[in-house]
C-alpha atoms as a PDB file:
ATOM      1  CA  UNK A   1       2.830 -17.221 -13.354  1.00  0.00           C
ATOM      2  CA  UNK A   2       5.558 -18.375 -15.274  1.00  0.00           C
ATOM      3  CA  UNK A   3       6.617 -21.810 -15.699  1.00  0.00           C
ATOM      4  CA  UNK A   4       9.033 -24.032 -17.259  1.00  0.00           C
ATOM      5  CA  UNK A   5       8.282 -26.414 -19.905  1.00  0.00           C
ATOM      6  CA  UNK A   6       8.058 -29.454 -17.122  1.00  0.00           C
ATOM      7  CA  UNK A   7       5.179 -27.423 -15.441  1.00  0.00           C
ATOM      8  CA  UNK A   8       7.257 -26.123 -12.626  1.00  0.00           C
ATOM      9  CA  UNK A   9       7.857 -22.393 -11.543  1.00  0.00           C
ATOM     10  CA  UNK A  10       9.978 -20.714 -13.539  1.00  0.00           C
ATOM     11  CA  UNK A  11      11.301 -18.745 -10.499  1.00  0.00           C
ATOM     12  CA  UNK A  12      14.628 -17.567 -11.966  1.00  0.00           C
ATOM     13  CA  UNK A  13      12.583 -15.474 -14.032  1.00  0.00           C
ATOM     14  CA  UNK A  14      10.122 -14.433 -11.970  1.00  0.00           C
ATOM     15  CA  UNK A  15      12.999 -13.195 -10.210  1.00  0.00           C
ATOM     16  CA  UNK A  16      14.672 -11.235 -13.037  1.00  0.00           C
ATOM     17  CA  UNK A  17      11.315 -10.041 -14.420  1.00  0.00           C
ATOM     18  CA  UNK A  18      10.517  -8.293 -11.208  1.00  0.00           C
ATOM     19  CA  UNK A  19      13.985  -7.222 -10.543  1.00  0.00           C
ATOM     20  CA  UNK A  20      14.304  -3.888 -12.324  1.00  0.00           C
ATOM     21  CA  UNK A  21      10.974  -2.380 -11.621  1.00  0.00           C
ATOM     22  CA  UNK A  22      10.906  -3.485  -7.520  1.00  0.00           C
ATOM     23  CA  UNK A  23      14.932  -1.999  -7.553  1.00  0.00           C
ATOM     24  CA  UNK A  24      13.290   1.451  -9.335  1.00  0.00           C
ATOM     25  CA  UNK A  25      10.153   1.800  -7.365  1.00  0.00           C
ATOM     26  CA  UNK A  26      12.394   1.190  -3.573  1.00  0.00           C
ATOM     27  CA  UNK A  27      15.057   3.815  -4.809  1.00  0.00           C
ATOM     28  CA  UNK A  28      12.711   6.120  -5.604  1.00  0.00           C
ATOM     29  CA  UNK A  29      10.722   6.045  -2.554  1.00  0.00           C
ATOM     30  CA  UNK A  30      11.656   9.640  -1.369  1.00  0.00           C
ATOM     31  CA  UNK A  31       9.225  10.918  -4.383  1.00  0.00           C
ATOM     32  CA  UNK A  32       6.424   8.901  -3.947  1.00  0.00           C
ATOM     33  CA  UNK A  33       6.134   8.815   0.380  1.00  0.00           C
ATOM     34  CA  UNK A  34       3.262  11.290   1.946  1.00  0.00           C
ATOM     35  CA  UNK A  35       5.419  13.122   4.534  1.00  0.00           C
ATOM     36  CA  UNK A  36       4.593  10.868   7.135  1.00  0.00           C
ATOM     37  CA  UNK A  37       6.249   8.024   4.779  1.00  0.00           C
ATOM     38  CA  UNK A  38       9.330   9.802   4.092  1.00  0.00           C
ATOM     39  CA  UNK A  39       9.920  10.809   7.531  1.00  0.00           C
ATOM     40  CA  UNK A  40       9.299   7.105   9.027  1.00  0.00           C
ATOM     41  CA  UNK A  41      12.702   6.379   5.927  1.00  0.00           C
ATOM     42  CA  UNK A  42      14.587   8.996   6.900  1.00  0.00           C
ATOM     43  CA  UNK A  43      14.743   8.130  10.589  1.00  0.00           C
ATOM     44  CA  UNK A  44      15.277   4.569   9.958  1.00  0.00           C
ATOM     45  CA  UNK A  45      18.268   5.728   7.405  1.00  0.00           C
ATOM     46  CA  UNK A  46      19.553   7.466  10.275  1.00  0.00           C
ATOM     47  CA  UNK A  47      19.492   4.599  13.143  1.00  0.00           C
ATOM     48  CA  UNK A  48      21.021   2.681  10.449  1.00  0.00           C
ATOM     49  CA  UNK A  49      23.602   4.797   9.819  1.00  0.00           C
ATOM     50  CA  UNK A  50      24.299   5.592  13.746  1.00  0.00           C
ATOM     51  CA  UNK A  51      24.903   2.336  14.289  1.00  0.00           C
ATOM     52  CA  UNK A  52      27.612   2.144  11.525  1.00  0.00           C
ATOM     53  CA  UNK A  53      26.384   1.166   8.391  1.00  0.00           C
ATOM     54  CA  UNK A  54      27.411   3.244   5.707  1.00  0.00           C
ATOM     55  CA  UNK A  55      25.008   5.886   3.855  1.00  0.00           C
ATOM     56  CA  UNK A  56      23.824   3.759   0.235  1.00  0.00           C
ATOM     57  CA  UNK A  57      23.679   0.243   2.130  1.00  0.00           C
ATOM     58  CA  UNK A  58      21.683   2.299   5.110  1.00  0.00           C
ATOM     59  CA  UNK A  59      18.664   3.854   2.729  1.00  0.00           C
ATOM     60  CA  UNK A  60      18.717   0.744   1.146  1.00  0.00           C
ATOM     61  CA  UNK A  61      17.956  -1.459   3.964  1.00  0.00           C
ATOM     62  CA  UNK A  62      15.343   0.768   5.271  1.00  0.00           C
ATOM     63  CA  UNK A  63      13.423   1.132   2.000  1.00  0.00           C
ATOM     64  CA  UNK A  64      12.774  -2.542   2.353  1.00  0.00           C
ATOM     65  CA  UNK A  65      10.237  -1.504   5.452  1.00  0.00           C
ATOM     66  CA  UNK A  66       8.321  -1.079   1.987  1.00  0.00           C
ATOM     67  CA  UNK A  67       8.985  -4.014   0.169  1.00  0.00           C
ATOM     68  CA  UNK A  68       5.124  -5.307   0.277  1.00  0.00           C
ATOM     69  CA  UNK A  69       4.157  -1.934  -1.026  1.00  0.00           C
ATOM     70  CA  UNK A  70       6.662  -2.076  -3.683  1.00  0.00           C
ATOM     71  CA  UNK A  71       5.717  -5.653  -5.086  1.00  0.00           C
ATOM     72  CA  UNK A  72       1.893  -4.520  -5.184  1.00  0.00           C
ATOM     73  CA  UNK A  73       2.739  -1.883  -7.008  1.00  0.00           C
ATOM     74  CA  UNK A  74       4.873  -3.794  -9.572  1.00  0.00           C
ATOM     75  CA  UNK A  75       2.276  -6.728  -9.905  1.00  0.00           C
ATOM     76  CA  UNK A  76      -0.325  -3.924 -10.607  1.00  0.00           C
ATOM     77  CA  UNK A  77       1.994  -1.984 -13.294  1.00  0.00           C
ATOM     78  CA  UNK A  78       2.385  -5.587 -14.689  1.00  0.00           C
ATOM     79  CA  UNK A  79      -1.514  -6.501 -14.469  1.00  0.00           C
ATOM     80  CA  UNK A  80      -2.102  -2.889 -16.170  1.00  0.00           C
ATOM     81  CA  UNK A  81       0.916  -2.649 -18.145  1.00  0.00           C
ATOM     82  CA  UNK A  82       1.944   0.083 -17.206  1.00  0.00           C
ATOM     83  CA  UNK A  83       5.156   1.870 -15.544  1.00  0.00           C
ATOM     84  CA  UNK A  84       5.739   1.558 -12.119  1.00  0.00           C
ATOM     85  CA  UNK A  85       6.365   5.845 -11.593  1.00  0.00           C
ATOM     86  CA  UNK A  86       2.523   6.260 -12.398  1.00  0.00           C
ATOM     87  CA  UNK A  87       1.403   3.401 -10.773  1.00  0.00           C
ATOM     88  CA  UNK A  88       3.382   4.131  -7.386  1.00  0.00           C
ATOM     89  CA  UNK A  89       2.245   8.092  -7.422  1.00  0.00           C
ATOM     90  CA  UNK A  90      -1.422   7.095  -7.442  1.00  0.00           C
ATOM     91  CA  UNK A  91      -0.616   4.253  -4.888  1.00  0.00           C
ATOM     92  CA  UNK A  92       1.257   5.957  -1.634  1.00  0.00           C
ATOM     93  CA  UNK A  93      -1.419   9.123  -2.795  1.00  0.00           C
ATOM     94  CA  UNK A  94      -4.384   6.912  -1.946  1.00  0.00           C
ATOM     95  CA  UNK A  95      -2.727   5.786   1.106  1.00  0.00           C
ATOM     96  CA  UNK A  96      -2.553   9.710   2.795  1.00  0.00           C
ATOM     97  CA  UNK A  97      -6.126  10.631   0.716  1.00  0.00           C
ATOM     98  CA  UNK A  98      -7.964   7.988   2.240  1.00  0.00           C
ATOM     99  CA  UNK A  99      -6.430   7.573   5.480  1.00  0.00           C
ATOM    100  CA  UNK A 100      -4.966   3.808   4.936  1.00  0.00           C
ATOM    101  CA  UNK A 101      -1.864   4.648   6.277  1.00  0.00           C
ATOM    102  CA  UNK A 102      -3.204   5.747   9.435  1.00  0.00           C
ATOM    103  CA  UNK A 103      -5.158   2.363   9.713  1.00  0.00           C
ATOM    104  CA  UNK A 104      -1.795   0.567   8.824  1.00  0.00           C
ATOM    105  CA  UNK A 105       0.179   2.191  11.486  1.00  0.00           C
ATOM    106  CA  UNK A 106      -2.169   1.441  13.925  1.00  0.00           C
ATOM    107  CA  UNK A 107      -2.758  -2.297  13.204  1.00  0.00           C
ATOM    108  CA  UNK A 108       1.086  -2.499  13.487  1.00  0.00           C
ATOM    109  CA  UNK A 109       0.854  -0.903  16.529  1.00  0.00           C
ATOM    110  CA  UNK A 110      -1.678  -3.366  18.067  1.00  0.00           C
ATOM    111  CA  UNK A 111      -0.653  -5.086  21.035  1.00  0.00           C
ATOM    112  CA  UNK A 112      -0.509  -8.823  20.516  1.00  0.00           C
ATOM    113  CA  UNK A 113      -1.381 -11.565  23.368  1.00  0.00           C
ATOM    114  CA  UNK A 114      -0.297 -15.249  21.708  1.00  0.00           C
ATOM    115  CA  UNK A 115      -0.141 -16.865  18.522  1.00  0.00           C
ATOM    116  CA  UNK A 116      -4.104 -16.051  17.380  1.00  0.00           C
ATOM    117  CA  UNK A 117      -3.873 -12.111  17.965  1.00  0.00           C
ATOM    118  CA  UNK A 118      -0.690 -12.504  15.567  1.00  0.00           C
ATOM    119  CA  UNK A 119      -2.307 -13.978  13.150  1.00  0.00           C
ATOM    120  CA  UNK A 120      -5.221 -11.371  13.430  1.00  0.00           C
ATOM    121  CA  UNK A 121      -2.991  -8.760  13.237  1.00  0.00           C
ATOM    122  CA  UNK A 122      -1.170 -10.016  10.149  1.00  0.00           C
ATOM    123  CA  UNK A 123      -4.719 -10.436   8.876  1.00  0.00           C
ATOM    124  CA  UNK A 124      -6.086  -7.000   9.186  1.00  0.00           C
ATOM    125  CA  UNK A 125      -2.020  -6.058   7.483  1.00  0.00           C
ATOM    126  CA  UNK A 126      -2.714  -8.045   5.074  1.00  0.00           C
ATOM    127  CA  UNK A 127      -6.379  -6.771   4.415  1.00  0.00           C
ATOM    128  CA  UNK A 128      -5.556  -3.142   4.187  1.00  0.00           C
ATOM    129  CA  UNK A 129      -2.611  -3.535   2.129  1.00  0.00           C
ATOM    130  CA  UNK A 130      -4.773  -5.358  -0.323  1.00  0.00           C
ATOM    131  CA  UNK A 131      -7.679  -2.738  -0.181  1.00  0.00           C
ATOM    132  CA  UNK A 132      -4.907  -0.193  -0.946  1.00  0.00           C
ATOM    133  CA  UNK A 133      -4.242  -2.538  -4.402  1.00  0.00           C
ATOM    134  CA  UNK A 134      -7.778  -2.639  -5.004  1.00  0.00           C
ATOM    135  CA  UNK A 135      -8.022   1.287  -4.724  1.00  0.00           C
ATOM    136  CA  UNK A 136      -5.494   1.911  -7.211  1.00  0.00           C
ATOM    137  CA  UNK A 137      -6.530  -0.629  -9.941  1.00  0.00           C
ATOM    138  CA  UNK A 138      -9.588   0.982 -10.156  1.00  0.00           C
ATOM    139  CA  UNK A 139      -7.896   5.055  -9.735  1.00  0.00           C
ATOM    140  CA  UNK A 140      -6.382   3.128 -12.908  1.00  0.00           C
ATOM    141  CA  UNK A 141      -8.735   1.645 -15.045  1.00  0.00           C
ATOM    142  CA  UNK A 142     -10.591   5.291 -15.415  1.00  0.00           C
ATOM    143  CA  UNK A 143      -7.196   6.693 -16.321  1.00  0.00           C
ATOM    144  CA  UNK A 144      -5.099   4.070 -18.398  1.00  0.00           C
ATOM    145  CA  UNK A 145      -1.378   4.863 -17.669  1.00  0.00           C
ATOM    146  CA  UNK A 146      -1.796   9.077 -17.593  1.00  0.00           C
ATOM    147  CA  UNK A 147      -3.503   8.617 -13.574  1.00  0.00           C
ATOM    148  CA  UNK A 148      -2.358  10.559 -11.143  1.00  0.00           C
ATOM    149  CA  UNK A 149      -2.412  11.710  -7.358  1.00  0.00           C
ATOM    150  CA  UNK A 150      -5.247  14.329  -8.634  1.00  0.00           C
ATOM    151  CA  UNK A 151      -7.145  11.155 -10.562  1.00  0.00           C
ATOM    152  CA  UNK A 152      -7.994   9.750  -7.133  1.00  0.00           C
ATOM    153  CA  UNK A 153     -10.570  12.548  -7.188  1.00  0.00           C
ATOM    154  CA  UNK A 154     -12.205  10.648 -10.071  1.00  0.00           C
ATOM    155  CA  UNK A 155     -12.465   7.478  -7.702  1.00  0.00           C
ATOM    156  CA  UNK A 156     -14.141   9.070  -4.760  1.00  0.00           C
ATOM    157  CA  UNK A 157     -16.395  11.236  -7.348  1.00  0.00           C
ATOM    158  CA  UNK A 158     -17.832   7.995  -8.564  1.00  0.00           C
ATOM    159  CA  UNK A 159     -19.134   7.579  -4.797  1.00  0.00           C
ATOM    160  CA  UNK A 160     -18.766  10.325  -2.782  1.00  0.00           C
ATOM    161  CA  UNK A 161     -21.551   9.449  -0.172  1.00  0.00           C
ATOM    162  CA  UNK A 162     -19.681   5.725   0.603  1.00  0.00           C
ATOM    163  CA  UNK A 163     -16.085   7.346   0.850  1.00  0.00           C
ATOM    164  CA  UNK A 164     -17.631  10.300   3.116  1.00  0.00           C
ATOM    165  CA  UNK A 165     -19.011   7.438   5.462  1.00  0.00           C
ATOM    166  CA  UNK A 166     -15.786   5.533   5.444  1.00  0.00           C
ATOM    167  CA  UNK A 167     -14.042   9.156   6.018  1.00  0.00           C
ATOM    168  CA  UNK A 168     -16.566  10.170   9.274  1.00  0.00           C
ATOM    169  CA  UNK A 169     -15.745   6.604  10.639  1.00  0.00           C
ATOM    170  CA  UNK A 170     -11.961   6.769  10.495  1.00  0.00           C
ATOM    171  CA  UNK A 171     -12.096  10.233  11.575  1.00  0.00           C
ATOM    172  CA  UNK A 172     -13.813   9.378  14.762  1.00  0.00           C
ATOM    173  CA  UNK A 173     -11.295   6.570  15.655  1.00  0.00           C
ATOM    174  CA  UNK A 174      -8.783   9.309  15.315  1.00  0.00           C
ATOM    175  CA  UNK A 175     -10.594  11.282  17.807  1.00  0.00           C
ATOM    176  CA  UNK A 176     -10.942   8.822  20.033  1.00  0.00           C
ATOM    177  CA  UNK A 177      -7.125   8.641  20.764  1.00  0.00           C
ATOM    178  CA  UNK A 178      -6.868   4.990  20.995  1.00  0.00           C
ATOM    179  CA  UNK A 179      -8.100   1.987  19.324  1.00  0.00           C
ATOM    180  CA  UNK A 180      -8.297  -1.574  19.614  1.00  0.00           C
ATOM    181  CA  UNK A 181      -9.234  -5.215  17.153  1.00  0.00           C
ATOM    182  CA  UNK A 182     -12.314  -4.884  17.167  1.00  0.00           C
ATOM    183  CA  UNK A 183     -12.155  -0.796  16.249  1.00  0.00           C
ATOM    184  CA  UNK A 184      -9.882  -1.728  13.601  1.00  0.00           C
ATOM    185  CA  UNK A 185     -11.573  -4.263  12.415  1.00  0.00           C
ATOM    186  CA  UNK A 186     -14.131  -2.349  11.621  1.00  0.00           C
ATOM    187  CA  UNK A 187     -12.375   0.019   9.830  1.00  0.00           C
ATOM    188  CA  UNK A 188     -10.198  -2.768   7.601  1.00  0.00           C
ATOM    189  CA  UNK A 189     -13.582  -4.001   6.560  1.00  0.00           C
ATOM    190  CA  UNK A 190     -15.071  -0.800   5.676  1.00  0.00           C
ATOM    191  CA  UNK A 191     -12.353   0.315   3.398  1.00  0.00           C
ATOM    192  CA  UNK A 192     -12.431  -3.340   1.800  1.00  0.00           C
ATOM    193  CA  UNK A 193     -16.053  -3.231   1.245  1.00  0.00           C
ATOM    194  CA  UNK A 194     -14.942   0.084  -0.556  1.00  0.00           C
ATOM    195  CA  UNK A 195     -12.151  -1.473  -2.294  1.00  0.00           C
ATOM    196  CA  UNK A 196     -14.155  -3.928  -3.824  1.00  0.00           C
ATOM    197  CA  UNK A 197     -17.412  -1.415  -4.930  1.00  0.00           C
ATOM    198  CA  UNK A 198     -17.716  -1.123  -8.962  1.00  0.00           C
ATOM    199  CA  UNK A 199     -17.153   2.223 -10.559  1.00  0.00           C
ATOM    200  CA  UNK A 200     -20.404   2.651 -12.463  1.00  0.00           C
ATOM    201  CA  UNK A 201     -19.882   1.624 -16.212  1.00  0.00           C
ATOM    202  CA  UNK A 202     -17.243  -0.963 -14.551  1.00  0.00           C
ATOM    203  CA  UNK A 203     -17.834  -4.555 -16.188  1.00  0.00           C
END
């Protein structure tokens, strides 16, 4: 973190050190969303437009639905140093490959009853979105800055008998039709037991 010669946050530049990569990462959105992504954009460009707002201001507002996704992926360029265009492809590609985004759009679905389910909900959110982070540092450190969508392949190589577990188990809460906390649960934990595994040679 940086701080000022007092000790204290140096948040101005925090600020305009993240600036530039978050703006390029949520404009370019459209080439780094699965389809599911892009649609979910699109439509909310649309109601924003509907209602009025005019076309640049619209797609900018709803690229902000990503915002979380878009700092990760800057504080992992910056942890890595490298650029955010590499670290975003492998990023939104691990969220279709290994079904996170279906998890995510279910916890945010979850029904909520009171102030504790909230939190639980913004729990598991918070859980996959940081398994997701964990995912792609690792897609990274076997690829330095050339990964890409097809380097995932060398993550799930390195165990294929955990992520085909993982797979089966999401796969049958698809099938199921509905889920609940405690199926979903399940699942957040899974993937960040995965998350956190060691690629073998890892350190």
């Amino acid at each position: 973190l940086m701080r000022t010669n007092e000790g204290k946050l140096d948040t101005n530049n925090m600020v305009a050190a993240i600036r530039k990569p978050l703006k390029a990462v949520l404009t370019n959105l459209e080439d780094y969303l699965p389809g599911s992504g892009k649609k979910r954009l699109r439509q909310l460009t649309r109601q924003h437009v509907t209602m009025g707002v005019p076309d640049a201001l619209a797609a900018c507002v709803s690229s902000l639905t990503f915002i979380n996704d878009a700092l990760e992926i800057v504080r992992i360029a910056e942890l890595r140093r490298c650029d955010t265009d590499t670290i975003a492809r492998v990023y939104f590609a691990l969220g279709k490959r290994l079904q996170l985004d279906w998890v995510r759009s279910q916890v945010d679905q979850l029904k909520v009853d009171g102030r504790w389910q909230s939190r639980a909900r913004g729990t598991l959110r918070d859980n996959i979105i940081r398994a997701q982070r964990e995912f792609t540092m690792r897609v990274h450190s076997l690829n330095r800055c050339q990964a890409s969508a097809e380097s995932i392949d060398d993550l799930v190589n390195a165990d294929p008998d955990a992520f085909m577990r993982t797979g089966q188990l999401i796969d049958q809460m698809r099938e199921r039709g509905s889920v609940d906390f405690a199926t979903l649960t399940v699942a957040v934990d899974e993937l960040t037991q995965l998350s956190q595994a060691k690629n073998p040679g890892d350190t």
